[in-house]
PDB file of N, CA and C in Angstrom:
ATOM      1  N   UNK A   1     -16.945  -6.819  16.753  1.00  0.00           N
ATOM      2  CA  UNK A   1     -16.578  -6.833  15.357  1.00  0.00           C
ATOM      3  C   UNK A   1     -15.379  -7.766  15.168  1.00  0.00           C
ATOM      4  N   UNK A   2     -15.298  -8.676  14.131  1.00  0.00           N
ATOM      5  CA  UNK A   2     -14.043  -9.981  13.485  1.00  0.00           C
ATOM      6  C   UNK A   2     -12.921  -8.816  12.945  1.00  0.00           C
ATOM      7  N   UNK A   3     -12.300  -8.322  13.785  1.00  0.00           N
ATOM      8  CA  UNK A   3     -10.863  -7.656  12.887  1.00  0.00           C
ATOM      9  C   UNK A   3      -9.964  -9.704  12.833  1.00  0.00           C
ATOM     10  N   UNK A   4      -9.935  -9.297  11.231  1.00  0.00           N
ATOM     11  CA  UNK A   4      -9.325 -10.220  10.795  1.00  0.00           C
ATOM     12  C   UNK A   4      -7.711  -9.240  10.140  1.00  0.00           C
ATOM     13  N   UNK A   5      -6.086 -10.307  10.497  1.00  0.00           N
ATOM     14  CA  UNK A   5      -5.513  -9.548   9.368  1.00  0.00           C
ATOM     15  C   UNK A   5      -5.248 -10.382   8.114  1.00  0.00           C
ATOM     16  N   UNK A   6      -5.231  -9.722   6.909  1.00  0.00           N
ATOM     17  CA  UNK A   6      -5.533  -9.975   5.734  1.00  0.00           C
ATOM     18  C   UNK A   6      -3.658  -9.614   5.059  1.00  0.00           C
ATOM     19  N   UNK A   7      -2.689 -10.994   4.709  1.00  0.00           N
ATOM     20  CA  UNK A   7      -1.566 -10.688   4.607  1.00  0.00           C
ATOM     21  C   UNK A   7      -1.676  -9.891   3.159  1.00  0.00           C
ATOM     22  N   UNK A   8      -1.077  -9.223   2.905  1.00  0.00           N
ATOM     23  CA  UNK A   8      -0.910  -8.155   1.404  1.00  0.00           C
ATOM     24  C   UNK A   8       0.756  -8.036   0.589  1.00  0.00           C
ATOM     25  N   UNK A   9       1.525  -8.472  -0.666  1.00  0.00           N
ATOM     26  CA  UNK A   9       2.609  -8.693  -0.943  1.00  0.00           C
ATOM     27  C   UNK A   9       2.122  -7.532  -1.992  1.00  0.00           C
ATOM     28  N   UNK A  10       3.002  -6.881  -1.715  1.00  0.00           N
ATOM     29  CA  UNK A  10       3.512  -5.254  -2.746  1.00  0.00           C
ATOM     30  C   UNK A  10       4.760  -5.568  -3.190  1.00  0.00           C
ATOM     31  N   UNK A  11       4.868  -6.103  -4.148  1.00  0.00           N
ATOM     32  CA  UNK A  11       6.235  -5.919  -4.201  1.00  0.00           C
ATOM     33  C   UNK A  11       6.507  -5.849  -6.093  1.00  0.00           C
ATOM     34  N   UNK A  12       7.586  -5.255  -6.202  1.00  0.00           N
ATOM     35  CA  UNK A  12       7.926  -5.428  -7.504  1.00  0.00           C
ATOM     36  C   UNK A  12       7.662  -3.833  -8.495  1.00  0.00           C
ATOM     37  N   UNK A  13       8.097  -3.647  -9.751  1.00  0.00           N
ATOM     38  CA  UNK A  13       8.030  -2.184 -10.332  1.00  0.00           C
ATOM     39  C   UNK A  13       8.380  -1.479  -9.395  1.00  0.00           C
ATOM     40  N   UNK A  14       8.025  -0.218 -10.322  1.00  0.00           N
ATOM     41  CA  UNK A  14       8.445   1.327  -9.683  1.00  0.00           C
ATOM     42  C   UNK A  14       7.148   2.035  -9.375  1.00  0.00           C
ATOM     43  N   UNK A  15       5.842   1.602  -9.097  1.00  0.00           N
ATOM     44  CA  UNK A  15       4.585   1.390  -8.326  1.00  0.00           C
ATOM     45  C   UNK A  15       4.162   2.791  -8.658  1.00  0.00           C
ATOM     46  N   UNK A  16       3.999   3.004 -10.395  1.00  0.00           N
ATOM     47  CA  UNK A  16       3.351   3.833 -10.903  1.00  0.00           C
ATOM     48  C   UNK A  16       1.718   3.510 -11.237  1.00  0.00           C
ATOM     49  N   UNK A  17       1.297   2.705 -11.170  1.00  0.00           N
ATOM     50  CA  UNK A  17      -0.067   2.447 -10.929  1.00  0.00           C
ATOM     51  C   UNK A  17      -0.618   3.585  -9.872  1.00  0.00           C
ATOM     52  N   UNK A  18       0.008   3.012  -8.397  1.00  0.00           N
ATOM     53  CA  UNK A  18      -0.195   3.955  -7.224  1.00  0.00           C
ATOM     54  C   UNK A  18       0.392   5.246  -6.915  1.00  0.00           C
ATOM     55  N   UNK A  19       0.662   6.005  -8.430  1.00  0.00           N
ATOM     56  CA  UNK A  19       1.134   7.333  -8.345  1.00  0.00           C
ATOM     57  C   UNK A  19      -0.087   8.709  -8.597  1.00  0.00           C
ATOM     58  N   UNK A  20      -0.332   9.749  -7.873  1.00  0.00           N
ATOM     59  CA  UNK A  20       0.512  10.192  -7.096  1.00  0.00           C
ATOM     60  C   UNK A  20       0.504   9.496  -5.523  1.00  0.00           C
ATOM     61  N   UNK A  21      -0.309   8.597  -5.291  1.00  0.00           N
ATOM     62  CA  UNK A  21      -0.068   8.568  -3.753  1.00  0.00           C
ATOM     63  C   UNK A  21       1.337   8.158  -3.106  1.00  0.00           C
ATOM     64  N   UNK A  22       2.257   7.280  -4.032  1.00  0.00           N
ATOM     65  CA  UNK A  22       2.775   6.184  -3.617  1.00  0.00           C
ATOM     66  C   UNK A  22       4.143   7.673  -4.389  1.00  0.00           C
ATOM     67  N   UNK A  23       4.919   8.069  -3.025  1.00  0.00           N
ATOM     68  CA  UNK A  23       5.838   8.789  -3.793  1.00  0.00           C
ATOM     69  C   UNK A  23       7.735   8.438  -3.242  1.00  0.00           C
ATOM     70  N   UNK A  24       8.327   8.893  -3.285  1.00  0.00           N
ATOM     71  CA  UNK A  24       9.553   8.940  -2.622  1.00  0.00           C
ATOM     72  C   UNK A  24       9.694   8.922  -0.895  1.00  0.00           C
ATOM     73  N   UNK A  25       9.036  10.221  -0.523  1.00  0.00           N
ATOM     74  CA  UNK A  25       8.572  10.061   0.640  1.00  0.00           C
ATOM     75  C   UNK A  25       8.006   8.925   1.612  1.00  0.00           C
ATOM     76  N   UNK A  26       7.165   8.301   0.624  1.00  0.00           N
ATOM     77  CA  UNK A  26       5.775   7.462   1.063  1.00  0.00           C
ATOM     78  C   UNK A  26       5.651   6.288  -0.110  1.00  0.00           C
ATOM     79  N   UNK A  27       6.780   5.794   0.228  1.00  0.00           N
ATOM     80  CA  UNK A  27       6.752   3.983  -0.543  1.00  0.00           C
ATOM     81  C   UNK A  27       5.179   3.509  -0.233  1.00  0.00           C
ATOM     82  N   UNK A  28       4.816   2.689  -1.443  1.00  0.00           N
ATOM     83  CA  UNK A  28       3.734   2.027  -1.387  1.00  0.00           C
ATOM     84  C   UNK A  28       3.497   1.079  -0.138  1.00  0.00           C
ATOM     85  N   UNK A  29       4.403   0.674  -0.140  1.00  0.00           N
ATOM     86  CA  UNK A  29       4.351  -0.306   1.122  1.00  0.00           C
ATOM     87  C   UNK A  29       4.113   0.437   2.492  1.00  0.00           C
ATOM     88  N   UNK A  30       3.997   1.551   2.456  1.00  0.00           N
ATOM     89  CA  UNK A  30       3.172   1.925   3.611  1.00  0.00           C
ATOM     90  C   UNK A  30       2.491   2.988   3.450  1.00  0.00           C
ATOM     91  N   UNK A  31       1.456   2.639   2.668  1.00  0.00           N
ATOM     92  CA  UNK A  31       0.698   3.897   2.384  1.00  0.00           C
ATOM     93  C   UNK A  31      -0.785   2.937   2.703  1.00  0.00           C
ATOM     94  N   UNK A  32      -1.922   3.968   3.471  1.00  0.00           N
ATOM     95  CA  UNK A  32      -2.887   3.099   3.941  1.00  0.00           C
ATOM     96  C   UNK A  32      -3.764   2.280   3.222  1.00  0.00           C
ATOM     97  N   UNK A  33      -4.191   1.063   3.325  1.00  0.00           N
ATOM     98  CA  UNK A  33      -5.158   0.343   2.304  1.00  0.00           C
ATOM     99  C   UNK A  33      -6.809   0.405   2.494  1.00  0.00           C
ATOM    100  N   UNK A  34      -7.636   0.575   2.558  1.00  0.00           N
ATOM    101  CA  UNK A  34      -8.761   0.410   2.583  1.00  0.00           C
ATOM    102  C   UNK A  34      -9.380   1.052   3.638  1.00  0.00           C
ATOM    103  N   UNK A  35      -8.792   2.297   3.736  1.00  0.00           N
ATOM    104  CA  UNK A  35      -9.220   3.257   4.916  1.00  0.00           C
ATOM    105  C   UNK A  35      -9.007   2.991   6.463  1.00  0.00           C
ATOM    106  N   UNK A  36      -7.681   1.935   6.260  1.00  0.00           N
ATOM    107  CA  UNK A  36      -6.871   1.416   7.747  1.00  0.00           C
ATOM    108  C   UNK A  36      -6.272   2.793   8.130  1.00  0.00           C
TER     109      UNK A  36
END
Protein backbone atom coordinates (compact mmCIF):
# COMPACT_ATOMS: atom_id res chain seq x y z
CA UNK A 1 0.00 0.00 0.00
CA UNK A 2 1.42 4.07 -1.13
CA UNK A 3 1.23 5.61 2.53
CA UNK A 4 1.74 8.97 1.20
CA UNK A 5 2.09 12.10 3.86
CA UNK A 6 -0.33 14.69 2.95
CA UNK A 7 1.02 18.24 4.69
CA UNK A 8 -2.31 19.84 6.55
CA UNK A 9 -2.14 23.86 7.95
CA UNK A 10 -4.81 24.34 10.87
CA UNK A 11 -4.28 27.30 11.83
CA UNK A 12 -6.16 30.41 12.74
CA UNK A 13 -9.84 31.14 14.86
CA UNK A 14 -10.99 29.63 17.91
CA UNK A 15 -11.80 26.24 15.77
CA UNK A 16 -15.49 26.25 16.48
CA UNK A 17 -16.35 24.62 13.29
CA UNK A 18 -14.50 21.48 14.94
CA UNK A 19 -16.45 21.79 18.19
CA UNK A 20 -17.30 19.47 20.19
CA UNK A 21 -14.30 17.48 19.10
CA UNK A 22 -11.68 20.11 19.06
CA UNK A 23 -11.75 21.19 22.94
CA UNK A 24 -9.29 22.72 25.55
CA UNK A 25 -7.95 19.48 26.31
CA UNK A 26 -7.57 18.40 22.64
CA UNK A 27 -6.50 21.42 20.32
CA UNK A 28 -7.48 20.80 16.81
CA UNK A 29 -4.17 20.40 15.80
CA UNK A 30 -4.05 17.14 17.17
CA UNK A 31 -7.09 15.63 16.95
CA UNK A 32 -7.18 12.61 14.35
CA UNK A 33 -7.98 13.30 10.57
CA UNK A 34 -9.45 10.79 8.43
CA UNK A 35 -9.43 7.85 10.69
CA UNK A 36 -5.36 8.15 11.18
Amino acid sequence: MDKRIIPLIMCGGAGTRLWPASREVRPKQFLPLFGA
